[in-house]
N, C-alpha and C. Protein backbone atom coordinates (compact mmCIF):
# COMPACT_ATOMS: atom_id res chain seq x y z
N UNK A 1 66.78 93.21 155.69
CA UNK A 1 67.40 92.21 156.54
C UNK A 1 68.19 92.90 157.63
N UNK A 2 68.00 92.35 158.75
CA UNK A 2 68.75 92.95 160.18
C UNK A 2 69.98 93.23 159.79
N UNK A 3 70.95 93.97 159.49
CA UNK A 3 72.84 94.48 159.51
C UNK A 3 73.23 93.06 160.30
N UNK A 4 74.52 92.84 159.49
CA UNK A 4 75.33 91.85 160.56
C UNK A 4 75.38 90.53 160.25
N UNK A 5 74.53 90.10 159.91
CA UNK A 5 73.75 88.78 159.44
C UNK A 5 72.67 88.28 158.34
N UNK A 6 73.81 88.08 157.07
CA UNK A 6 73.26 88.20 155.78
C UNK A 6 72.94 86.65 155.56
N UNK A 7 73.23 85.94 156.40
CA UNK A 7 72.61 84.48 155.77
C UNK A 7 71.67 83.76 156.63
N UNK A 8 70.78 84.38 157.14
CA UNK A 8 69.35 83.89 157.41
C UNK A 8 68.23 83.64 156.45
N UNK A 9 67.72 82.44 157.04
CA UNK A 9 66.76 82.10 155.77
C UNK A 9 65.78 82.84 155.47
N UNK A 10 64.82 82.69 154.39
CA UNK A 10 63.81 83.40 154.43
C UNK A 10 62.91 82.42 153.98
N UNK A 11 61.31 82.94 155.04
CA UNK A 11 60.48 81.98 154.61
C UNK A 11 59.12 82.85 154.15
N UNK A 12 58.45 82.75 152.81
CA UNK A 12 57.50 83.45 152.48
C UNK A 12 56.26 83.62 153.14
N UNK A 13 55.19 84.84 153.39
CA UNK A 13 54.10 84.76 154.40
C UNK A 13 52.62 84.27 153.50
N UNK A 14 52.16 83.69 153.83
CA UNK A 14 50.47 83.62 153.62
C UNK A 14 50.51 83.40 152.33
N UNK A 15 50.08 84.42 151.14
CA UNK A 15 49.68 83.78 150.02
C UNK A 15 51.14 84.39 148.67
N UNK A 16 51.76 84.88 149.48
CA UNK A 16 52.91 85.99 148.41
C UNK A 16 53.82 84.51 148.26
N UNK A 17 54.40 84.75 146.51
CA UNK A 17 55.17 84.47 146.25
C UNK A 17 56.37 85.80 145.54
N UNK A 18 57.88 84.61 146.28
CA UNK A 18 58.98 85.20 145.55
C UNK A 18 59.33 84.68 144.19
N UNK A 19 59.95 85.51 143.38
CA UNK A 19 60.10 85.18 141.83
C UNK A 19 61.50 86.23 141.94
N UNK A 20 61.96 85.74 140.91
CA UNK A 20 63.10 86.45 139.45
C UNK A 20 63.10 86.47 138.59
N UNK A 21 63.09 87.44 137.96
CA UNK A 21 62.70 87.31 135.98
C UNK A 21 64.67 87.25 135.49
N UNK A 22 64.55 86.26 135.26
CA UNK A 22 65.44 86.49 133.93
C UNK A 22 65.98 87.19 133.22
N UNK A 23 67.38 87.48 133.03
CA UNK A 23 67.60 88.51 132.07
C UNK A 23 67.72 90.13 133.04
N UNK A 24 68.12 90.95 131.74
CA UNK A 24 68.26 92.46 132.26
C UNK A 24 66.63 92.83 132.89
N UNK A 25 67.31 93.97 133.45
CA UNK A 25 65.60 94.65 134.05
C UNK A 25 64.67 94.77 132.64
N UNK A 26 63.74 94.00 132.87
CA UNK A 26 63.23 94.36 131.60
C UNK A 26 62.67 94.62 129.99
N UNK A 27 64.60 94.66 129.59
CA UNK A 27 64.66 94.53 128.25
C UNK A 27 64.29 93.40 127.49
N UNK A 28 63.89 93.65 126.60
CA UNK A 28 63.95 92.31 125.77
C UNK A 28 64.05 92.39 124.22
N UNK A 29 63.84 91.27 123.85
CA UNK A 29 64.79 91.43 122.25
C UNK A 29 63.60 91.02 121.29
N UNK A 30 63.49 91.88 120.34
CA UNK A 30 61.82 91.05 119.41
C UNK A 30 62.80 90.24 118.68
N UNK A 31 61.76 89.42 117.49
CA UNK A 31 62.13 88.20 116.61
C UNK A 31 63.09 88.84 116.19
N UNK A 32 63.15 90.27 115.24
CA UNK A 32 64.37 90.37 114.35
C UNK A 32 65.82 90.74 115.30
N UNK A 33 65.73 90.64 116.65
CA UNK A 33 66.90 90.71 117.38
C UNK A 33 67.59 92.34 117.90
N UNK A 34 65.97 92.90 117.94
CA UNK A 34 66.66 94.54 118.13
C UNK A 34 66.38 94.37 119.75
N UNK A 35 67.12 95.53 120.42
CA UNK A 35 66.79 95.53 121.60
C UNK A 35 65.95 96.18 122.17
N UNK A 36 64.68 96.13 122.86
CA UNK A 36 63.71 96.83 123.31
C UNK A 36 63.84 97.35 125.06
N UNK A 37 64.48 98.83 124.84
CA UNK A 37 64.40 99.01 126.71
C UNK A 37 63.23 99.34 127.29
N UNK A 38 63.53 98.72 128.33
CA UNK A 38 62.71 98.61 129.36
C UNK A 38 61.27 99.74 129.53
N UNK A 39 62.03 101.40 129.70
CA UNK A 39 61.44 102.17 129.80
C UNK A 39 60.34 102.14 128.01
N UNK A 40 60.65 101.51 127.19
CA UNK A 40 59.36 101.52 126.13
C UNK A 40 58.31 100.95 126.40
N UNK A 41 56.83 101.35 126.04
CA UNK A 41 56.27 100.84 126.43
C UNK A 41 54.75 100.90 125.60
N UNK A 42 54.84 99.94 125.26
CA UNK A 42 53.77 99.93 123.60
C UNK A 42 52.30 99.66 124.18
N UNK A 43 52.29 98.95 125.55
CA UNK A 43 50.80 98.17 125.63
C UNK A 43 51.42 97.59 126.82
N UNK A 44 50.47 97.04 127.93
CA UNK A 44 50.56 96.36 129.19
C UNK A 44 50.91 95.07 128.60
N UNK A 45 52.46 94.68 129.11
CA UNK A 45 52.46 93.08 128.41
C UNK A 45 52.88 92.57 130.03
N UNK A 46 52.79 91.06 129.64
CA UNK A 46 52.54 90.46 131.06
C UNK A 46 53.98 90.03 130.82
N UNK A 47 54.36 89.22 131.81
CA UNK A 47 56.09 89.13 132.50
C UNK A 47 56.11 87.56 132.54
N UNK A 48 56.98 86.66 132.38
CA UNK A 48 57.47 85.64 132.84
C UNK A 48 58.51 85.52 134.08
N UNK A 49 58.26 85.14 135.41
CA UNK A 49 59.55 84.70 136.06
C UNK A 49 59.50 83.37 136.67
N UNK A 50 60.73 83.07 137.34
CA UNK A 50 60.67 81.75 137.55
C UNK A 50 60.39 81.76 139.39
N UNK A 51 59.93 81.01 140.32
CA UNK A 51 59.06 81.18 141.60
C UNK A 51 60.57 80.94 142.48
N UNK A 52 61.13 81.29 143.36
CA UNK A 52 62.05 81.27 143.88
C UNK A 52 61.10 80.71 145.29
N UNK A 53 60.18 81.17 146.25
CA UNK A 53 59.59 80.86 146.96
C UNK A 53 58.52 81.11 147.06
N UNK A 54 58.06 80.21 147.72
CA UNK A 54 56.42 80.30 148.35
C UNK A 54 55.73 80.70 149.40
N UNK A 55 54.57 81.12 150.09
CA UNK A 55 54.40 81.11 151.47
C UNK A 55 53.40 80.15 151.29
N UNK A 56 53.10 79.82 152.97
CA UNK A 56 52.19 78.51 153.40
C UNK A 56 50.97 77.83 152.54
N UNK A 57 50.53 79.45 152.09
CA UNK A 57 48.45 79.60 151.81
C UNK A 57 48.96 79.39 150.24
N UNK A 58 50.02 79.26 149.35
CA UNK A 58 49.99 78.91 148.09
C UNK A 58 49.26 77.64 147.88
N UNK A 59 48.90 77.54 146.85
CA UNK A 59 48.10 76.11 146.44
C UNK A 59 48.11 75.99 145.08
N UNK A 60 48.57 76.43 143.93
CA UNK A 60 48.90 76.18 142.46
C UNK A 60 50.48 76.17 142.18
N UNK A 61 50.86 76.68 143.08
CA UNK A 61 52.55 77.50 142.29
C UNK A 61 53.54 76.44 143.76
N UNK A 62 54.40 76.26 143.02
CA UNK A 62 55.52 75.46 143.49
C UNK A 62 57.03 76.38 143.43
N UNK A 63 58.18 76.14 144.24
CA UNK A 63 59.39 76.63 143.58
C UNK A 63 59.67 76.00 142.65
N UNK A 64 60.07 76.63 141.61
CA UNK A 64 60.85 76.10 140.14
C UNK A 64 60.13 76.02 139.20
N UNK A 65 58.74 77.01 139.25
CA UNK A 65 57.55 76.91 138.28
C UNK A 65 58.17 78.18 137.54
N UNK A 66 57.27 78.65 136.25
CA UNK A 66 57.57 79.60 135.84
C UNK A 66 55.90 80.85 136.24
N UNK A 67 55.94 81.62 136.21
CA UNK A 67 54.85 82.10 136.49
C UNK A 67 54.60 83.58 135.34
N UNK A 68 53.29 83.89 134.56
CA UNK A 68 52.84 84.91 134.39
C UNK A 68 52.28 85.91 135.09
N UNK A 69 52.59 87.02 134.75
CA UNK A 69 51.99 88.06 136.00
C UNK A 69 51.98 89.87 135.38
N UNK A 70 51.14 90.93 135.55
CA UNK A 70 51.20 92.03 135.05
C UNK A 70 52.28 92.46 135.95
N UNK A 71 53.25 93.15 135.60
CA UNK A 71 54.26 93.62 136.29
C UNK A 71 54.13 94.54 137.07
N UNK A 72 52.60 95.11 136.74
CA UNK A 72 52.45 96.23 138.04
C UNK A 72 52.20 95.98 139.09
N UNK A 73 51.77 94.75 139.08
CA UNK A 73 51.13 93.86 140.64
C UNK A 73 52.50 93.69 141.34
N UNK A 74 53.13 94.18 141.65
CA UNK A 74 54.35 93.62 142.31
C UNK A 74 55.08 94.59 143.20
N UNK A 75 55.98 94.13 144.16
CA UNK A 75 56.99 94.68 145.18
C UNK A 75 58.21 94.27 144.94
N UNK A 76 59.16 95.12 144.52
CA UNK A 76 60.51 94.89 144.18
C UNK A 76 61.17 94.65 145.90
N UNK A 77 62.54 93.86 145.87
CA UNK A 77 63.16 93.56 147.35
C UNK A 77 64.40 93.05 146.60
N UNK A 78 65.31 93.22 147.19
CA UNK A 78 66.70 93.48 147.40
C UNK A 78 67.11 92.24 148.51
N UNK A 79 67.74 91.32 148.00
CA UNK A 79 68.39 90.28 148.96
C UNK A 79 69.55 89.83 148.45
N UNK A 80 70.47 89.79 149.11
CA UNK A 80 72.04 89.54 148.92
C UNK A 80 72.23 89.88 147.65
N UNK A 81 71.93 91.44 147.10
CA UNK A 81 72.46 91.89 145.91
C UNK A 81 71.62 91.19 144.85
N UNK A 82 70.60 90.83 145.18
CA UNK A 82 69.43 89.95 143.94
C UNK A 82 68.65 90.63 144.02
N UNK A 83 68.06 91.28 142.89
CA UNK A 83 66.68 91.58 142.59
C UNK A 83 65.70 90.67 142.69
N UNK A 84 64.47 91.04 143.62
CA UNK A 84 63.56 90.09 143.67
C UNK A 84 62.11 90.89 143.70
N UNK A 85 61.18 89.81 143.00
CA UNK A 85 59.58 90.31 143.17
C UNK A 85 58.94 89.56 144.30
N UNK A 86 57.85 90.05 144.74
CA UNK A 86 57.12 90.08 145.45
C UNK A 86 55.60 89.81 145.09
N UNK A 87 54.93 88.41 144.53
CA UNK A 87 53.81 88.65 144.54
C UNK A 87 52.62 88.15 145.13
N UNK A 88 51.28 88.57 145.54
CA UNK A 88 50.37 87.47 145.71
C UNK A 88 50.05 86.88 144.54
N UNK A 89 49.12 85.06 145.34
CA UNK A 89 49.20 84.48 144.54
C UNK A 89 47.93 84.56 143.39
N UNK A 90 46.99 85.27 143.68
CA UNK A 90 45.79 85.97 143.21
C UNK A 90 46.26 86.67 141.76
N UNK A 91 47.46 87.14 141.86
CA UNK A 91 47.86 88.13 140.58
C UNK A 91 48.69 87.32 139.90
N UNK A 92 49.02 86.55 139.90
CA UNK A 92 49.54 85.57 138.88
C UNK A 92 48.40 84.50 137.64
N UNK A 93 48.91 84.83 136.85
CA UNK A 93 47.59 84.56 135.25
C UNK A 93 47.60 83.38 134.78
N UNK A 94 48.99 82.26 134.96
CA UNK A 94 49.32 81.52 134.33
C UNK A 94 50.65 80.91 134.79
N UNK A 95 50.53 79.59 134.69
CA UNK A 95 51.76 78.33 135.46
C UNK A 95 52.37 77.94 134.87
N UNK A 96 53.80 77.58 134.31
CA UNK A 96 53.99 76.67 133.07
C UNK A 96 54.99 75.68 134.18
N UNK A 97 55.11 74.68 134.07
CA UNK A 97 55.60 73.49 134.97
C UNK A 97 55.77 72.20 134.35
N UNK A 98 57.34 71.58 134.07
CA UNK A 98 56.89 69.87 134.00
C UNK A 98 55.78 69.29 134.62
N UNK A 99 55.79 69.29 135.66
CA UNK A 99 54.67 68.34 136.76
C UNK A 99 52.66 68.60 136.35
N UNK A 100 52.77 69.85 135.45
CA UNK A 100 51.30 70.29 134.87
C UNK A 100 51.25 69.62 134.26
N UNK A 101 49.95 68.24 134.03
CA UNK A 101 49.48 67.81 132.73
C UNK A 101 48.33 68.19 132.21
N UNK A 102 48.14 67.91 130.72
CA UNK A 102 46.88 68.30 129.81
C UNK A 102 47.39 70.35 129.99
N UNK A 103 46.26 70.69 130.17
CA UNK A 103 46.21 71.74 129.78
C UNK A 103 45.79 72.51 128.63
N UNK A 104 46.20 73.47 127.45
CA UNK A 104 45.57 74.04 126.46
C UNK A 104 46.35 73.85 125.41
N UNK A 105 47.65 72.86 125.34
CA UNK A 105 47.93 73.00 124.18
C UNK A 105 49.44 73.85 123.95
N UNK A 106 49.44 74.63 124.63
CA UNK A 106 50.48 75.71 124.66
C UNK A 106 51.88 74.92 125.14
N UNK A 107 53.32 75.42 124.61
CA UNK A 107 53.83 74.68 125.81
C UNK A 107 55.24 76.05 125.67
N UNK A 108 55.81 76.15 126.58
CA UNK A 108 57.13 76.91 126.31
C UNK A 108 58.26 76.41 125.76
């Protein structure tokens, strides 16, 4: 962002969406409640975040969806001290949303 002027909007390009995951970088906690850092890494597991923004060419994903995604597909960015991702909308696996009906059964 240009110096000087930290509260300009931002509007997403073409098909990238912005997201935030939840929680520490990373970590997470299995069933019995141990803590798993970040840097472990057992198997490619996919990521949950929630869609902060959209650009124009989106057509499945809304703000306030939750989205699946391999975490390597992504561009980390820095805005007013927020960690943020960066993804297209091609690399995202899976939607979870009130406004989705039917579907497979699954629900969060």
């Amino acid at each position: 962002m240009p110096a000087g002027d930290s509260k300009q909007p931002i509007k997403m390009q073409s098909d990238r969406v912005l997201v935030q995951i939840p929680g520490a970088d990373g970590e997470r906690k299995s069933r019995g409640g141990i803590l798993i850092p970040a840097t472990a890494q057992l198997s490619k597991r996919l990521v949950w975040a929630e869609v902060v923004a959209v650009g124009p060419h989106v057509r499945g994903v809304e703000t306030g969806d939750s989205v699946l995604f391999n975490p390597e597909d992504r561009y980390e960015v820095e805005v007013r001290g927020e960690e943020y991702l960066i993804l297209r909308e091609r690399d995202i696996h899976a939607v979870a949303s009130e406004r989705i009906e039917g579907g497979t059964g699954l629900y969060l």
